[in-house]
Protein backbone atom coordinates (compact mmCIF):
# COMPACT_ATOMS: atom_id res chain seq x y z
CA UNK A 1 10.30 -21.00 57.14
CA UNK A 2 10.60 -19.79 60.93
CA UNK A 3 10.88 -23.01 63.28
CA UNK A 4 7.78 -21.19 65.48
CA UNK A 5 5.94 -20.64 62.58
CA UNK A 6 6.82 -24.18 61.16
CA UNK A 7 5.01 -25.81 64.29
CA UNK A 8 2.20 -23.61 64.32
CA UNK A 9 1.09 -25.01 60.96
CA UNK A 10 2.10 -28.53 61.79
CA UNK A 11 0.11 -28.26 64.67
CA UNK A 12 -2.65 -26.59 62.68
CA UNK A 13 -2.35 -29.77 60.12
CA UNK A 14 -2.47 -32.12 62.87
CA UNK A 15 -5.86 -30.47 64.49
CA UNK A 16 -7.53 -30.20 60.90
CA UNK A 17 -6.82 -34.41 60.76
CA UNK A 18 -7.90 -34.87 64.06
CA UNK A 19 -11.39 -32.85 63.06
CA UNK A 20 -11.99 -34.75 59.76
CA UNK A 21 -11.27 -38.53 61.76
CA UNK A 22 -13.89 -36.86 64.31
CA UNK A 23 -15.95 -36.55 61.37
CA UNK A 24 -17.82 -39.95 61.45
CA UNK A 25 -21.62 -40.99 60.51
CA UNK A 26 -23.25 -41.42 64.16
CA UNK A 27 -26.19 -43.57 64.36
CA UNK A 28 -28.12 -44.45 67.12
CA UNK A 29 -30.12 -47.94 67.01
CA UNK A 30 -33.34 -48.83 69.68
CA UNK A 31 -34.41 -52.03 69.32
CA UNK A 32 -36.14 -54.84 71.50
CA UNK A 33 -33.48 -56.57 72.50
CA UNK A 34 -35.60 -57.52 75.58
CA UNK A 35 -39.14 -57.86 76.20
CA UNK A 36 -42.40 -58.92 74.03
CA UNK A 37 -40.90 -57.96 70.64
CA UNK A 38 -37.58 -59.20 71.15
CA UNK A 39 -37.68 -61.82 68.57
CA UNK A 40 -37.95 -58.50 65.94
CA UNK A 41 -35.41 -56.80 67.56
CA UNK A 42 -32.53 -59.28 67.84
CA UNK A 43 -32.48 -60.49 64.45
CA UNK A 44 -32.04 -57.09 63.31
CA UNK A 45 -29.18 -56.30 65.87
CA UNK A 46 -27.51 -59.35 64.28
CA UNK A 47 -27.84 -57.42 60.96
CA UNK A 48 -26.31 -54.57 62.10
CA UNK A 49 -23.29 -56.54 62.46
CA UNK A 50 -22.89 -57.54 59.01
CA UNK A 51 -22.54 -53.64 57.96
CA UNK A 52 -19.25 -52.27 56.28
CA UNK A 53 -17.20 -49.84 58.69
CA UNK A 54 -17.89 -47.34 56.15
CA UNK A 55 -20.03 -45.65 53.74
CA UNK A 56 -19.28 -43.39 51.22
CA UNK A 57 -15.40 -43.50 52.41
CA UNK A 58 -17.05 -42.06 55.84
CA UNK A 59 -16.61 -44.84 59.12
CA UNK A 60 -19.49 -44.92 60.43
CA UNK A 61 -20.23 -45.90 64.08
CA UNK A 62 -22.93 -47.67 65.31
CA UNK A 63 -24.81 -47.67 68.66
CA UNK A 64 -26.99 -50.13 69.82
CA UNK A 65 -29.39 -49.95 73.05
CA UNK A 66 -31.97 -52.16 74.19
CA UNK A 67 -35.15 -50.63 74.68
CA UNK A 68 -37.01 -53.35 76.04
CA UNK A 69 -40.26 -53.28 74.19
CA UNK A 70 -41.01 -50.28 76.25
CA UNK A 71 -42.09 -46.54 74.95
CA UNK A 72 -40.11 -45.13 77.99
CA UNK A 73 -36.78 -46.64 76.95
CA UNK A 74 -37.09 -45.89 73.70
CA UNK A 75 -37.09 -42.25 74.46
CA UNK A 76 -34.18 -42.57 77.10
CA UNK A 77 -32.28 -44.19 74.30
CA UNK A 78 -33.63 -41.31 71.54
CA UNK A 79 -32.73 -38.55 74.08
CA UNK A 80 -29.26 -39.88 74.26
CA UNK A 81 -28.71 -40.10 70.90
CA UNK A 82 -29.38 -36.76 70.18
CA UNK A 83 -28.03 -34.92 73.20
CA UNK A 84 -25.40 -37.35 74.33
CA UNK A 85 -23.96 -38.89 70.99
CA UNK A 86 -25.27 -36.07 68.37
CA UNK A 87 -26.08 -38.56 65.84
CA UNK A 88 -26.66 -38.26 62.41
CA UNK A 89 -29.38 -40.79 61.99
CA UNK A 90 -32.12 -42.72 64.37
CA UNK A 91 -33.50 -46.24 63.41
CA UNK A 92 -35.79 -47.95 65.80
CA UNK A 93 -37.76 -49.14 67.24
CA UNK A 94 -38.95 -52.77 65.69
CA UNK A 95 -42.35 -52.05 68.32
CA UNK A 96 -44.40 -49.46 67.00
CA UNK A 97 -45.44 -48.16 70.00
CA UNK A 98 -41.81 -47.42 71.05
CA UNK A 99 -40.96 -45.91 67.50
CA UNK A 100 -44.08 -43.79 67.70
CA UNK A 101 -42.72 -42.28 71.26
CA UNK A 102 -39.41 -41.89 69.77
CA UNK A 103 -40.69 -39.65 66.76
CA UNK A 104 -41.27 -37.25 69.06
CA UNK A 105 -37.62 -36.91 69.71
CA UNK A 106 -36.53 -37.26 66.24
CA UNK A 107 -39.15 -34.23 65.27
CA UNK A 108 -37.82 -32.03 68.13
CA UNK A 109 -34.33 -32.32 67.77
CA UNK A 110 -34.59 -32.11 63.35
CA UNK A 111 -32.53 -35.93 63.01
CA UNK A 112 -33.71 -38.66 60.97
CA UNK A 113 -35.53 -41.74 61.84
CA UNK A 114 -35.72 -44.75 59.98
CA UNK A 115 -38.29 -46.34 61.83
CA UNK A 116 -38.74 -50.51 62.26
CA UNK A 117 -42.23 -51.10 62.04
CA UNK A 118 -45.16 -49.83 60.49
CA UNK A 119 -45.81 -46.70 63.10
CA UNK A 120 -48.46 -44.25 62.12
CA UNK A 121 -48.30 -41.06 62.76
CA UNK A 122 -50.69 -37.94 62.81
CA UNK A 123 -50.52 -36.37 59.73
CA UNK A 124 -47.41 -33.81 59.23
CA UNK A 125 -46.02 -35.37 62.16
CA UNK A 126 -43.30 -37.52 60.32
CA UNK A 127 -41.46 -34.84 58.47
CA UNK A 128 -38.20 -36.63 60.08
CA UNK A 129 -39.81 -40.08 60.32
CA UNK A 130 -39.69 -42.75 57.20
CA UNK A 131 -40.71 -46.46 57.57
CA UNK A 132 -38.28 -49.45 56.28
CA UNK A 133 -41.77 -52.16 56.54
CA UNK A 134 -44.47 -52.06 54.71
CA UNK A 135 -47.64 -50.08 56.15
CA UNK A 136 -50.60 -52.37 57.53
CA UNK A 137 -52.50 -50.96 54.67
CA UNK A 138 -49.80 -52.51 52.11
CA UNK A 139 -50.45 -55.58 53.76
CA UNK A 140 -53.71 -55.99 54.28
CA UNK A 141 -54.86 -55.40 50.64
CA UNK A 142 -52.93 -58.70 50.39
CA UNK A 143 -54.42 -60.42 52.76
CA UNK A 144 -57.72 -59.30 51.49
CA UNK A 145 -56.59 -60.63 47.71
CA UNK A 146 -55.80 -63.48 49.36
CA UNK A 147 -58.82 -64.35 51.15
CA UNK A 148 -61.14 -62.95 48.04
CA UNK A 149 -59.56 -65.56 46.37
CA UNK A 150 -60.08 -68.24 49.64
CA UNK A 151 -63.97 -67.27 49.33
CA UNK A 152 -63.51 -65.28 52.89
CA UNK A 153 -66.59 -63.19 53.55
CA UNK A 154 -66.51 -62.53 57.54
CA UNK A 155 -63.72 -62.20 59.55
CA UNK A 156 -62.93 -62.22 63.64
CA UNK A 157 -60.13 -59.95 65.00
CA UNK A 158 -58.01 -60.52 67.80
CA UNK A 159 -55.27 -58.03 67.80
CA UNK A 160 -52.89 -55.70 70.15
CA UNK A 161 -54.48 -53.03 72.25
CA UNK A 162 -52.00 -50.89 71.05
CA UNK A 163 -51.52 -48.75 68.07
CA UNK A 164 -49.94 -51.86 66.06
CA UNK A 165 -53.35 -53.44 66.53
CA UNK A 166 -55.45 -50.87 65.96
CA UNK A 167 -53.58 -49.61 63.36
CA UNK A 168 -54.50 -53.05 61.71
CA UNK A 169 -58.04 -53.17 62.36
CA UNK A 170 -58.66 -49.94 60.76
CA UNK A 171 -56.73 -50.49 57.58
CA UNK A 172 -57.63 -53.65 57.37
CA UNK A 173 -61.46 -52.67 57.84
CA UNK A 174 -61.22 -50.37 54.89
CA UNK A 175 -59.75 -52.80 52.50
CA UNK A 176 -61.78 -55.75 53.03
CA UNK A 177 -65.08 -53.77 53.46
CA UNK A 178 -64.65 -52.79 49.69
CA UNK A 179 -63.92 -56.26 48.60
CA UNK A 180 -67.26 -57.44 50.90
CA UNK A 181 -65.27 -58.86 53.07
CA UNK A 182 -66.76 -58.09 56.99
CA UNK A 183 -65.36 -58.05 60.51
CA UNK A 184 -67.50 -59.65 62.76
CA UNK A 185 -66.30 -59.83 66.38
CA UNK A 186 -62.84 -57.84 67.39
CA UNK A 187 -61.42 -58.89 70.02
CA UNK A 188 -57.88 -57.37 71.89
CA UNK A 189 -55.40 -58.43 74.24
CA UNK A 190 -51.89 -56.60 75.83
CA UNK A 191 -48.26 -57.63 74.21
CA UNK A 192 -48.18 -58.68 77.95
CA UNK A 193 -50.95 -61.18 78.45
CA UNK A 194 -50.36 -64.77 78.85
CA UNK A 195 -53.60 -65.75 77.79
CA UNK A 196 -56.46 -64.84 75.69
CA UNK A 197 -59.12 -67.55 76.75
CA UNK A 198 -62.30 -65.47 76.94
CA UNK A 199 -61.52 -63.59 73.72
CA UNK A 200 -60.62 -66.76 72.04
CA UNK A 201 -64.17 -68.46 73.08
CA UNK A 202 -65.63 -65.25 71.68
CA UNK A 203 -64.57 -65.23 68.31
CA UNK A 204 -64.64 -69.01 67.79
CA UNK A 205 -68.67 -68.70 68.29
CA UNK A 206 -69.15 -66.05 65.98
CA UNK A 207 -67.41 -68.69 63.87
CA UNK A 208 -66.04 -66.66 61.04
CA UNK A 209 -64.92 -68.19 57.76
CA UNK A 210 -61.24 -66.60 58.91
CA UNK A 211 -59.36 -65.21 61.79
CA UNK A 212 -57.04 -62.05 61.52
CA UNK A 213 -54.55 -62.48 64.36
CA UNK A 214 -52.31 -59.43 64.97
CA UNK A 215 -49.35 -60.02 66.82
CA UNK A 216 -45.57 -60.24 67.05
CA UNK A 217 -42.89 -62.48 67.21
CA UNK A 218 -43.06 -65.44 69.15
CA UNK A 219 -46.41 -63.28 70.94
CA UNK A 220 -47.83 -64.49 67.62
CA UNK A 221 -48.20 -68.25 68.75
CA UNK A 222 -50.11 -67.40 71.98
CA UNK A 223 -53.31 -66.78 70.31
CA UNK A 224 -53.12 -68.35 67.49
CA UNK A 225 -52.61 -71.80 69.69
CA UNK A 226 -55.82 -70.58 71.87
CA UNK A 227 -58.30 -70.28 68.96
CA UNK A 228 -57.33 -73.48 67.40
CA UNK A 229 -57.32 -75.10 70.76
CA UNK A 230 -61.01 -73.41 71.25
CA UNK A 231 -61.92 -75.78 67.91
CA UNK A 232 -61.65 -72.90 65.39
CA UNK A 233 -61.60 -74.79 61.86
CA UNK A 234 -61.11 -71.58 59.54
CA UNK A 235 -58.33 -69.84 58.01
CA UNK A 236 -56.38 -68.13 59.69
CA UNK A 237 -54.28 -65.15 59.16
CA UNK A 238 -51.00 -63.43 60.16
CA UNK A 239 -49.17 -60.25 60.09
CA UNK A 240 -46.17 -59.08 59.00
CA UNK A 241 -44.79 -58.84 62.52
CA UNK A 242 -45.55 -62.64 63.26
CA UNK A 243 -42.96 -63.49 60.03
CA UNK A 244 -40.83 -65.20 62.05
CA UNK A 245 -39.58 -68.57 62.85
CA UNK A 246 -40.57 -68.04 66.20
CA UNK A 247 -44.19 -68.78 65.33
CA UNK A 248 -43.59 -71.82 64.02
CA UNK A 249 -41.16 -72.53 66.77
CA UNK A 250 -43.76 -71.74 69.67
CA UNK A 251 -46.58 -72.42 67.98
CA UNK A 252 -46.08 -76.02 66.36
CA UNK A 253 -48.60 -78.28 64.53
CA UNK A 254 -51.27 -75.87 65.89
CA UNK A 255 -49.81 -73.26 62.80
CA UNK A 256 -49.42 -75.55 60.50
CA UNK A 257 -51.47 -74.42 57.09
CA UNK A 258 -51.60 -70.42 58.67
CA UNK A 259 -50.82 -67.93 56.17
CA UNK A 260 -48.65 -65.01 57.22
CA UNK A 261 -48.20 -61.81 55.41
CA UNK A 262 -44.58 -61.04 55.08
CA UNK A 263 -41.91 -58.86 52.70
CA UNK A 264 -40.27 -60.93 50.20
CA UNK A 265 -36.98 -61.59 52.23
CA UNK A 266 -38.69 -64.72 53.81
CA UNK A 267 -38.94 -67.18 50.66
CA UNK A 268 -36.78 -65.33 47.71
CA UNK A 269 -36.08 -68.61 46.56
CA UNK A 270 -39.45 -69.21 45.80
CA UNK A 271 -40.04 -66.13 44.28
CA UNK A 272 -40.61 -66.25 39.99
CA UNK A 273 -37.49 -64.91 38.68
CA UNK A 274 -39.58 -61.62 37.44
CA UNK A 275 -40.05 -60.14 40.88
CA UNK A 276 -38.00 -56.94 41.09
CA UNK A 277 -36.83 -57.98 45.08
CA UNK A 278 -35.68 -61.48 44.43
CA UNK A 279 -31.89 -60.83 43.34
CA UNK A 280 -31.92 -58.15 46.60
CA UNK A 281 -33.81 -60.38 49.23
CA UNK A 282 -31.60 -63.37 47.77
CA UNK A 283 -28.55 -61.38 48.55
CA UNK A 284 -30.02 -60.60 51.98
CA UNK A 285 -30.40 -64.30 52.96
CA UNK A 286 -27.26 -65.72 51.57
CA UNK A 287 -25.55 -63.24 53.82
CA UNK A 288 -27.46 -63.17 56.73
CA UNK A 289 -27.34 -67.30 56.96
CA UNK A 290 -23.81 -67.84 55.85
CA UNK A 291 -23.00 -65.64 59.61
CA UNK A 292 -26.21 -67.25 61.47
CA UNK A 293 -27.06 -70.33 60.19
CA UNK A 294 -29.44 -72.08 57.98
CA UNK A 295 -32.99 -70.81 57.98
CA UNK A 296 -32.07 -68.15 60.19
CA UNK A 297 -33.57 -65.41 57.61
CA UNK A 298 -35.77 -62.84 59.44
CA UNK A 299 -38.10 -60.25 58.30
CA UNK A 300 -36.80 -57.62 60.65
CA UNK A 301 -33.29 -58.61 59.75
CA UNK A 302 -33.87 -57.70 56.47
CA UNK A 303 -35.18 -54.01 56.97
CA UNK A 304 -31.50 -53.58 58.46
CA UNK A 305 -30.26 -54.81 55.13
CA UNK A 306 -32.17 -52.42 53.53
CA UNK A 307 -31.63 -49.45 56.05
CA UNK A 308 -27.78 -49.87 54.72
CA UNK A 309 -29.29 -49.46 51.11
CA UNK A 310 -30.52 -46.23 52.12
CA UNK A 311 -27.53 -44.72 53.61
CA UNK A 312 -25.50 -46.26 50.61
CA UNK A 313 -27.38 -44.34 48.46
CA UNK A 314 -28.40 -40.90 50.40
CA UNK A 315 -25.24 -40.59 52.56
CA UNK A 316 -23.04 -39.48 49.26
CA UNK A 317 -25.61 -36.95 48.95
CA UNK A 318 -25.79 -35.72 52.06
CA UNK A 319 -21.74 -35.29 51.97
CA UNK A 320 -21.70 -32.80 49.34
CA UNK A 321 -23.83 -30.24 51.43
CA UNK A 322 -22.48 -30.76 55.07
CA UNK A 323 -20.05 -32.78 57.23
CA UNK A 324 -21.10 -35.48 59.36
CA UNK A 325 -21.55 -34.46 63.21
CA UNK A 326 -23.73 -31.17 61.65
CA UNK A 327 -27.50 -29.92 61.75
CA UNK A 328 -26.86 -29.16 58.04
CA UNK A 329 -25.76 -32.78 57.78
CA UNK A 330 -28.58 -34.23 58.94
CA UNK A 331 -31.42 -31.92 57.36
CA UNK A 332 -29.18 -32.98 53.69
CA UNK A 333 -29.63 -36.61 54.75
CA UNK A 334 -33.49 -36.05 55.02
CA UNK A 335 -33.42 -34.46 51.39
CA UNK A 336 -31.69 -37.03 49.94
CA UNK A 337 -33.85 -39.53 51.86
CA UNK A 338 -36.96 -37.81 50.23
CA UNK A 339 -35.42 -37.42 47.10
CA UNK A 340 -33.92 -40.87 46.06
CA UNK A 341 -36.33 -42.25 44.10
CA UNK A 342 -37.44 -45.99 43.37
CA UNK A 343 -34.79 -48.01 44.67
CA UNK A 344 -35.20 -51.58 45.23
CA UNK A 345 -35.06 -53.15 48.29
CA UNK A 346 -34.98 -56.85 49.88
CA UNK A 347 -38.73 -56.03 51.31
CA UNK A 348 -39.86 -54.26 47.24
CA UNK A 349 -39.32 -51.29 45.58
CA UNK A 350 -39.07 -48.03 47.67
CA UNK A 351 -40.11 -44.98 46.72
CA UNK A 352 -40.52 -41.92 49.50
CA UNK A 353 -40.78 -38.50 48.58
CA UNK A 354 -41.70 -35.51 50.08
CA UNK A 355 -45.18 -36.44 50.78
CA UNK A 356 -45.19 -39.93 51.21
CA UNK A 357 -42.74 -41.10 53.83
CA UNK A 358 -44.41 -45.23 53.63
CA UNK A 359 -43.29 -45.69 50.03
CA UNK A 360 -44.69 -48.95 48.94
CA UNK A 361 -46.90 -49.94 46.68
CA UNK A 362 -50.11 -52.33 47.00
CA UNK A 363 -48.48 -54.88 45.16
CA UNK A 364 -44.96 -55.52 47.95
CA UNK A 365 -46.90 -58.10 50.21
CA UNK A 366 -46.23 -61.79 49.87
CA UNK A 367 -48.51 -64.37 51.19
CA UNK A 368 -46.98 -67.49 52.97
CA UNK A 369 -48.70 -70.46 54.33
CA UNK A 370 -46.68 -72.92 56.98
CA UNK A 371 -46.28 -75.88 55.29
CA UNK A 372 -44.20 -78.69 57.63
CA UNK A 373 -42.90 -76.04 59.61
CA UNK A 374 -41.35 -74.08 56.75
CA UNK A 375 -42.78 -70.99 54.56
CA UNK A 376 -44.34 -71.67 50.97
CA UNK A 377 -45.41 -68.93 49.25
CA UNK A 378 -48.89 -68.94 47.82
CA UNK A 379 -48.82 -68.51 44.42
């Protein structure tokens, strides 16, 4: 072989390795790191950590930006991913009302989002959009089991402003109304607010036989300490964003014998040895306290944990269509998505498809009641 010609191809090799290491999965994170919903958000960025280098023999790189609990942000962040970085995949945000703005983006620029809470969307609007947590609907018909089986027949809201809380109301509205279950009073309040006073005084004299409280985080405690400290005597009630320690933390004897709605990450222990989550949600908090610390387990944390189950799955896929860093890529990574069936995850058994981008079934909510500042699941 001609020494020119020699170096031409060795040259030729050495770009074609260069192009395949370039070849890495991109994925962009938003989360709260900051702000009202940071207690979702940082527990889930401490997931993140805990992922392999790789999937599917590709090294994937991760990038993490705070978007502060704020819509704005999460766009900034969303915008950057896709222009800046080119990623192959969005997840975020743990606040709905930032991973509603950042659909948008998502939709525009034809990338995947695997979103962090519960966002709804206007129908045909989440072609590129799947949820990791359960919808409010999932949830509430297990609130409403529960409290069918507490003898709950009127109910007083006091939720979010935003879509998170209204999103509640209404699916919770349609659920309990067929189990003759009513709401009341409704009353709202910002993620901001540092009180709730009049709205508290409110519901406690329509004295319901339980309270619906829909917040997040350590946000939870606020009202929940201002309608017990109003005198409220009933049950009260939880969502799956307030499954946190940070409730119990902030809140103190004033949540004691609350129940919560949550996934089944939070108690897998206690789970009977039938449930099809327990060996994944076990896994989950075995790993996630042997790097944080006992009792450290998070709802939010876990839909990270699953998020890797995904890609594990859908990313090998993807591969045999289109190269990482590629439209082609990322619209295989939305088939597979689609198209993986019923997989189990820490939070239940998934199963989008084409048309249904929530995936769980009525059955994936677990009710837990703070018992000594701990979670025991009702039974």
């Amino acid at each position: 072989m001609k020494p020119f010609l020699k170096k031409i191809l060795v040259a030729a090799a050495a770009l074609s390795a260069s192009a395949a290491a370039l070849a890495e999965i991109t994925i962009g994170v938003s989360l709260p790191l900051t702000g009202p919903a940071s207690g979702l958000g940082i527990p889930m960025a401490n997931q993140f950590k805990l992922w392999p280098d790789t999937i599917a023999g590709e090294k994937v790189r991760l990038i993490v930006l705070d978007d502060a609990t704020d819509p704005t942000n999460g766009v900034r962040n969303a915008r950057r991913f896709v222009t800046d970085e080119k990623v192959d995949l969005i997840i975020g945000s743990a606040a709905t009302p930032v991973a509603i703005a950042m659909a948008d983006v998502a939709a525009e620029s034809k990338t995947t989002q695997l979103m962090a809470s519960p966002a709804q969307l206007p129908p045909g609007k989440d072609t590129w959009s799947f949820r990791l947590p359960q919808s409010n609907a999932v949830m509430a018909h297990a609130v409403v089991e529960h409290m069918k089986k507490q003898g709950v027949k009127t109910v007083g809201f006091l939720g979010y402003t935003d879509a998170y809380g209204e999103g509640w109301l209404n699916d919770f509205k349609k659920v309990a109304e067929q189990q003759g279950i009513k709401v009341v009073a409704a009353e709202r309040f910002a993620r901001t607010d540092t009180s709730v006073t009049g709205q508290a005084l409110k519901l406690v004299s329509a004295n319901p036989d339980a309270m619906l409280l829909v917040a997040s985080g350590s946000g939870a405690a606020m009202p929940h300490k201002a309608v017990v400290e109003r005198g409220y005597k009933g049950k009260i009630y939880q969502t799956h964003a307030a499954a946190t320690r940070d409730l119990m933390r902030v809140g103190g004897k004033d949540v004691e014998g609350s129940f919560v709605v949550s996934g089944p990450v939070i108690a897998p222990e206690q789970l009977p040895e039938s449930h099809p989550s327990k060996q994944r949600a076990t896994d989950f908090v075995q790993k996630y306290e042997k790097a944080y610390g006992a009792g450290s387990r998070n709802q939010f944390a876990g839909h990270g944990y699953d998020a890797l189950i995904v890609l594990e799955k859908t990313v090998p896929v993807a591969l045999k269509k289109a190269k990482p860093g590629t439209p082609e890529f990322r619209a295989a990574l939305r088939d597979a998505i689609e198209g993986m069936g019923k997989t189990t995850f820490a939070h239940g058994v998934m199963n989008w498809t084409k048309d249904d981008h929530w995936g769980y079934t009525n059955d994936s909510g677990v009710i837990v009641k703070v018992v000594n500042g701990d979670w025991q699941v009702e039974k």
